[in-house]
N, C-alpha and C. Protein backbone atom coordinates (compact mmCIF):
# COMPACT_ATOMS: atom_id res chain seq x y z
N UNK A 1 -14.27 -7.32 -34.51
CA UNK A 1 -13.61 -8.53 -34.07
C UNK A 1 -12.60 -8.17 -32.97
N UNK A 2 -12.63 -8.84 -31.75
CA UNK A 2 -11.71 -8.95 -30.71
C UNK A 2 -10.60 -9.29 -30.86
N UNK A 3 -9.27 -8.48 -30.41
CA UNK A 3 -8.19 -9.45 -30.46
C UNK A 3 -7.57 -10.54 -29.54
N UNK A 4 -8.36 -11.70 -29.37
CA UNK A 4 -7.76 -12.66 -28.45
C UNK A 4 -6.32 -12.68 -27.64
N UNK A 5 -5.53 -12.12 -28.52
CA UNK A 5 -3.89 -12.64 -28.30
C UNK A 5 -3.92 -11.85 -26.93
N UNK A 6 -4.46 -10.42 -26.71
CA UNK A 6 -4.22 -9.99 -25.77
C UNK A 6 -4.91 -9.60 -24.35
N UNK A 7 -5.54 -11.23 -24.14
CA UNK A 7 -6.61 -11.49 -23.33
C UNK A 7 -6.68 -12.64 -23.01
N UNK A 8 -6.52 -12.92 -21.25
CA UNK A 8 -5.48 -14.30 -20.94
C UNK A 8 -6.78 -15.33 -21.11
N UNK A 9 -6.55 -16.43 -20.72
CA UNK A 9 -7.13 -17.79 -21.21
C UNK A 9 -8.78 -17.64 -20.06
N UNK A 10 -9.40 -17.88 -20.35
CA UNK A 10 -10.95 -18.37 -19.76
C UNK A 10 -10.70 -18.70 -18.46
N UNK A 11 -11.59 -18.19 -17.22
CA UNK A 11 -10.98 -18.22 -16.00
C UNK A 11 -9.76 -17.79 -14.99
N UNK A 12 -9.16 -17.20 -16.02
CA UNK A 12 -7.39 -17.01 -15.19
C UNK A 12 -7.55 -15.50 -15.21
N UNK A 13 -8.45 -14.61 -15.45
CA UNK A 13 -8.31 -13.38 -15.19
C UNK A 13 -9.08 -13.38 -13.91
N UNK A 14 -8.46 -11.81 -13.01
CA UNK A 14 -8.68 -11.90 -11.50
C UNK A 14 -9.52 -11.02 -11.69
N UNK A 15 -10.17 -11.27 -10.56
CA UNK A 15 -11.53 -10.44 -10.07
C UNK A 15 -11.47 -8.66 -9.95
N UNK A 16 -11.76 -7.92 -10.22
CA UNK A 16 -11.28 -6.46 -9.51
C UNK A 16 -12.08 -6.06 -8.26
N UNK A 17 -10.98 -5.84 -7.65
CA UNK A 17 -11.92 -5.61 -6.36
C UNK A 17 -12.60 -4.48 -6.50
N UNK A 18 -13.58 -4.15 -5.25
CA UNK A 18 -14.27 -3.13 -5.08
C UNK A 18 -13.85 -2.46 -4.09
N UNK A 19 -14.20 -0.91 -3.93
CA UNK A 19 -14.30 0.07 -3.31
C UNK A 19 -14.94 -0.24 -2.21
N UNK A 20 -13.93 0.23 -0.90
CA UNK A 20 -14.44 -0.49 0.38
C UNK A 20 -13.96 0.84 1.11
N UNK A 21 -15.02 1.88 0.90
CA UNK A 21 -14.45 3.22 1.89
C UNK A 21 -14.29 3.23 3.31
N UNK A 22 -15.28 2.40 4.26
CA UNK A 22 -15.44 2.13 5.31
C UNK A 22 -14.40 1.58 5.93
N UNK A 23 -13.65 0.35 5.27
CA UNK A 23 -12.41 -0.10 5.21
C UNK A 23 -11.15 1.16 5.51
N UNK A 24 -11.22 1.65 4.52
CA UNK A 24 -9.96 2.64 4.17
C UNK A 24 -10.35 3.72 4.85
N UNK A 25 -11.65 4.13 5.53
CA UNK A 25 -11.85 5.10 6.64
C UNK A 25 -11.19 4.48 8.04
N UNK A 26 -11.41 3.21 8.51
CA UNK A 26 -10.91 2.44 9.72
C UNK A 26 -9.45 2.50 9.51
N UNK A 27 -8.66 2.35 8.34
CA UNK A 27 -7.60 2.25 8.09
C UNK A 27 -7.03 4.02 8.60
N UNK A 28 -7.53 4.64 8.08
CA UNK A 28 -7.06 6.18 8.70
C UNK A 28 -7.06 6.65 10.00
N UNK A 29 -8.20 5.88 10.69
CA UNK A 29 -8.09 6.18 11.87
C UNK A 29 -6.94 5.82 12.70
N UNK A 30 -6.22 4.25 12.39
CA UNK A 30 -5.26 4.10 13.07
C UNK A 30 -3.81 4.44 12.91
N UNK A 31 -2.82 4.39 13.46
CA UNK A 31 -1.64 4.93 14.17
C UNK A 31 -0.60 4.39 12.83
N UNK A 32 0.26 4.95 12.03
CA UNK A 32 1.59 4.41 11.26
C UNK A 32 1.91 3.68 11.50
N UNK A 33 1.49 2.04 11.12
CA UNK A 33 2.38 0.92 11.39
C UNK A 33 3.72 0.87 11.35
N UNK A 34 4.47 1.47 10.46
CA UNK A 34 5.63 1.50 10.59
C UNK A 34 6.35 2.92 11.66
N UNK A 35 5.67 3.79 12.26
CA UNK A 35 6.05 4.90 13.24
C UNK A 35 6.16 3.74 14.45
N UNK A 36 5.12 3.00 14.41
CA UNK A 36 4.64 2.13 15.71
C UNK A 36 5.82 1.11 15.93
N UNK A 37 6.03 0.24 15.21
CA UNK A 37 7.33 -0.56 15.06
C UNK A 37 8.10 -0.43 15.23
N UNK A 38 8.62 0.54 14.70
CA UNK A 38 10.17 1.11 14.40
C UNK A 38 9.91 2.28 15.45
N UNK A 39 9.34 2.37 16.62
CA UNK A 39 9.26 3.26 17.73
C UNK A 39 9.45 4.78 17.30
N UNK A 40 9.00 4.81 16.25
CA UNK A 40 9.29 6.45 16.08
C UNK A 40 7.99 7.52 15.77
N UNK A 41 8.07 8.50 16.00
CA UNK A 41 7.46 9.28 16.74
C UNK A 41 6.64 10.33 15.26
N UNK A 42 4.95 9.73 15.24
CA UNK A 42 4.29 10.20 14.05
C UNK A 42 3.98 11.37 14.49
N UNK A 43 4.58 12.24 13.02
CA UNK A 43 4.27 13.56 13.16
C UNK A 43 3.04 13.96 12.05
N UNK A 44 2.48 12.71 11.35
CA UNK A 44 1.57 13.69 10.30
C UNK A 44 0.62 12.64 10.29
N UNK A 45 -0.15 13.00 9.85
CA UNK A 45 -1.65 12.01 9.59
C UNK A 45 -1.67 10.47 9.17
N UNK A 46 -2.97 10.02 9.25
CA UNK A 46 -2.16 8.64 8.76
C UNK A 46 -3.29 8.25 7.22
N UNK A 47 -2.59 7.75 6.56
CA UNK A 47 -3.49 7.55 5.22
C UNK A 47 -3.01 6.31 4.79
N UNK A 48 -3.65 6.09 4.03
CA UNK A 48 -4.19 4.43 3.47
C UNK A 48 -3.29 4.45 2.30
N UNK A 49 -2.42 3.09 2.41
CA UNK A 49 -1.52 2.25 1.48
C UNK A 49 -1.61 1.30 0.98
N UNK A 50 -1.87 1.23 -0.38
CA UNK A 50 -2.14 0.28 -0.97
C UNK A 50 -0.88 -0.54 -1.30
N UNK A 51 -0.43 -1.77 -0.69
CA UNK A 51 0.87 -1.93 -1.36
C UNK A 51 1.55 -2.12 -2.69
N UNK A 52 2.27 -2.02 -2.99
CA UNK A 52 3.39 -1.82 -4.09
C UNK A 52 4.20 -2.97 -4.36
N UNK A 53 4.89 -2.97 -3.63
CA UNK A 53 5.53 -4.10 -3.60
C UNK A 53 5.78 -5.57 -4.31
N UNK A 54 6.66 -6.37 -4.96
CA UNK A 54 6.09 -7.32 -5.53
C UNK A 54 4.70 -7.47 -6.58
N UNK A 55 4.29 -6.22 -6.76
CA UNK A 55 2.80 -6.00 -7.93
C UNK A 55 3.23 -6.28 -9.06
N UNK A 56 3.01 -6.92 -9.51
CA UNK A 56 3.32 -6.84 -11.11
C UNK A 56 2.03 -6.18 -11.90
N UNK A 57 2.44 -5.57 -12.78
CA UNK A 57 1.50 -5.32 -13.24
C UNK A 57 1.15 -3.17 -13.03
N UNK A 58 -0.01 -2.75 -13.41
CA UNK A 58 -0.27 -1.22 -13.27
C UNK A 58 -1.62 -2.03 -12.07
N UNK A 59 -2.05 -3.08 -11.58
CA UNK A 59 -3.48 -2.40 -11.23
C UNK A 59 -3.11 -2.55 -9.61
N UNK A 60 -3.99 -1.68 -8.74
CA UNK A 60 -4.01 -1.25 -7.33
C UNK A 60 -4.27 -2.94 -6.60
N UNK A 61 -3.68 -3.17 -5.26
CA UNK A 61 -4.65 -4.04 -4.75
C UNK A 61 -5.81 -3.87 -4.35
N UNK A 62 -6.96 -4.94 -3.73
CA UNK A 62 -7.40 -3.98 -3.16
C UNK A 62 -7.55 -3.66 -1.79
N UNK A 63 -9.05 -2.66 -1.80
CA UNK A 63 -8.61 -1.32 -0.64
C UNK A 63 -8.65 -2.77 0.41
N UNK A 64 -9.06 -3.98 0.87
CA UNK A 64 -8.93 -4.78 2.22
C UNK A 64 -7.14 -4.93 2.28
N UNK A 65 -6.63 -4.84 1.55
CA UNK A 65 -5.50 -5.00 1.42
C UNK A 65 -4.23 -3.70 2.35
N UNK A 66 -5.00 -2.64 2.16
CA UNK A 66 -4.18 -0.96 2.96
C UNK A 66 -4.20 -1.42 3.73
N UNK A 67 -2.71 -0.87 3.79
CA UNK A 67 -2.37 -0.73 5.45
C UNK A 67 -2.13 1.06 6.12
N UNK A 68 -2.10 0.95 7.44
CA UNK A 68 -1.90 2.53 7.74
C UNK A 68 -0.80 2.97 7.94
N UNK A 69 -0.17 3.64 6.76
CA UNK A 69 1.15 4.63 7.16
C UNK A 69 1.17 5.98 7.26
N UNK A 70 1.29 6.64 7.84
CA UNK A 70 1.62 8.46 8.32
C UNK A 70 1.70 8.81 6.79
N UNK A 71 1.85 10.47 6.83
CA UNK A 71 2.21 10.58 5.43
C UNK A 71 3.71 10.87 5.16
N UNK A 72 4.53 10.48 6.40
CA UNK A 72 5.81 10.66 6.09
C UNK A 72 6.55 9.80 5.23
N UNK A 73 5.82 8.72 5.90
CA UNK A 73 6.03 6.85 5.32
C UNK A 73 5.74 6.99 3.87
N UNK A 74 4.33 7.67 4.00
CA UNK A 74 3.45 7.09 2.56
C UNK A 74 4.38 7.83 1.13
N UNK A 75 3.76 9.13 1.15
CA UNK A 75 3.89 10.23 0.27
C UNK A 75 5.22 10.67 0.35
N UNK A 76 4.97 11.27 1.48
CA UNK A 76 6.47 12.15 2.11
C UNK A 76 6.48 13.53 1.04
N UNK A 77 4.91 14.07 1.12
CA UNK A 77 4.83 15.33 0.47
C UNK A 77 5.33 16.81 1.31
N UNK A 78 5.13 16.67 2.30
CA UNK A 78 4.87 17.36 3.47
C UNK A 78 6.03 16.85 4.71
N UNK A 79 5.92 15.99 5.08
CA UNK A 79 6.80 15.22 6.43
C UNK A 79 7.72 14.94 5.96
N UNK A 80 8.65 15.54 5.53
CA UNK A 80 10.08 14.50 5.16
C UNK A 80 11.30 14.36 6.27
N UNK A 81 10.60 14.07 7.00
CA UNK A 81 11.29 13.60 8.12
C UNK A 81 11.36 11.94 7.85
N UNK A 82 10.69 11.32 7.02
CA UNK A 82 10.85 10.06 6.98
C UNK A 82 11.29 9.39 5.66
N UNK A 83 11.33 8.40 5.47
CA UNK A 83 12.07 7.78 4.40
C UNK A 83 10.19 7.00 3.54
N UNK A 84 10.05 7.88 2.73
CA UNK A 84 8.64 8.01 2.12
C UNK A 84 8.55 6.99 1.12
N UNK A 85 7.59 6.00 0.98
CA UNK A 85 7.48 4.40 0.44
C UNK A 85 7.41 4.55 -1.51
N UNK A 86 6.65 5.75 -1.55
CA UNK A 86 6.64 6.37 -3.11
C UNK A 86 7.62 7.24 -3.60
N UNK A 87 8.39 7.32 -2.64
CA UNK A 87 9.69 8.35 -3.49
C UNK A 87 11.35 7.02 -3.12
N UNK A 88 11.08 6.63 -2.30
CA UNK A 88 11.93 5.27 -2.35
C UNK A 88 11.93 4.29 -1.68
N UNK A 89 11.25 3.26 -2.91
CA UNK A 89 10.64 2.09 -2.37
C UNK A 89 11.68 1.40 -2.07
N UNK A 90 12.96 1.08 -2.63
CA UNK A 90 14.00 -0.07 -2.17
C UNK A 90 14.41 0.52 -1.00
N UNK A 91 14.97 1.60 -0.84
CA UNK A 91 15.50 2.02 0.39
C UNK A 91 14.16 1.55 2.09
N UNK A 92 13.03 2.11 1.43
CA UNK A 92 12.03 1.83 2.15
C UNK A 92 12.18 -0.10 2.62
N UNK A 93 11.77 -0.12 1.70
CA UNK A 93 11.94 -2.11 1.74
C UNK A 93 13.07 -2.90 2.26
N UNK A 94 14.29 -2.03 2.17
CA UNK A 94 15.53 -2.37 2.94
C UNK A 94 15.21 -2.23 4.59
N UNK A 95 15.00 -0.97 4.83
CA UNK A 95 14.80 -0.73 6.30
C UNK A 95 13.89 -1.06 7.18
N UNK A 96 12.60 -1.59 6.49
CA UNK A 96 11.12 -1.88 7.27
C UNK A 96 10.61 -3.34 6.33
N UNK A 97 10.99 -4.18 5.54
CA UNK A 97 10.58 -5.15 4.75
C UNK A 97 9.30 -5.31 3.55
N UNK A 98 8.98 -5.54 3.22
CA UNK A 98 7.98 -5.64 1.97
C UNK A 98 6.80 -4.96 2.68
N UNK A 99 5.87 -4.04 1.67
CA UNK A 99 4.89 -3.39 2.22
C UNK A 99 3.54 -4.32 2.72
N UNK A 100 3.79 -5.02 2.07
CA UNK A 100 2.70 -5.83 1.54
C UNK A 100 2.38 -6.86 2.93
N UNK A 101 3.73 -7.48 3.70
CA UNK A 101 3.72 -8.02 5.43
C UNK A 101 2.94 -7.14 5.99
N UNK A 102 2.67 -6.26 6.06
CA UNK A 102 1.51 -5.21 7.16
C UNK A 102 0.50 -5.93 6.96
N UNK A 103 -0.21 -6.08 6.31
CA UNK A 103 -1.29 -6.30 5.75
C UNK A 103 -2.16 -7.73 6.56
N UNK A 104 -1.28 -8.41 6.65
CA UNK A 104 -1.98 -9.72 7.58
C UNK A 104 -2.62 -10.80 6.91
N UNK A 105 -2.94 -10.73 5.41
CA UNK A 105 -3.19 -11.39 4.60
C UNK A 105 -2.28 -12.14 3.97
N UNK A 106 -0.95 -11.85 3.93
CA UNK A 106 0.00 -12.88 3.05
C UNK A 106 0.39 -13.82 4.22
């Protein structure tokens, strides 16, 4: 037997997106939206961001959703020359606005 209680009402659960590599390959090719903006000068690769921001919840958006940030922006494993979106998102969100505006969809 299923437990209902923890399984929302008929229709109101969202779709999961799919895996769109081609997407998130085009997305790598281009330039740090936020290096580009904020005129500053990308020193490391650029990789695909899924935003954060406003998510409620654990699940990813999806991949139509990445936008392209360097990995100084993104990670900031390597480049810490920048103010890195996964090691601090408010600070991040203070200085460049919600991740999620790149995107062109909201």
């Amino acid at each position: 037997m299923t437990n209902l209680a923890k399984k929302p009402p008929l229709g109101l659960k969202k779709q999961k997106g799919t895996k769109n590599e081609n997407y998130l390959k085009k997305i790598r090719e281009l330039p740090c939206c936020i290096c580009q903006k904020f005129g500053e000068p990308q020193q490391s690769p650029t990789t695909a961001h899924h935003p954060i921001h406003d998510r409620h919840g654990t699940r990813k958006r999806p991949d139509e959703d990445a936008i392209p940030l360097c990995e100084g922006h993104h990670q900031g494993l390597w480049d810490k020359s920048k103010i890195a979106i996964h090691k601090e998102p408010k600070k991040w969100r203070e200085l460049y606005g919600a991740d999620y505006s790149y995107t062109g969809r909201f």
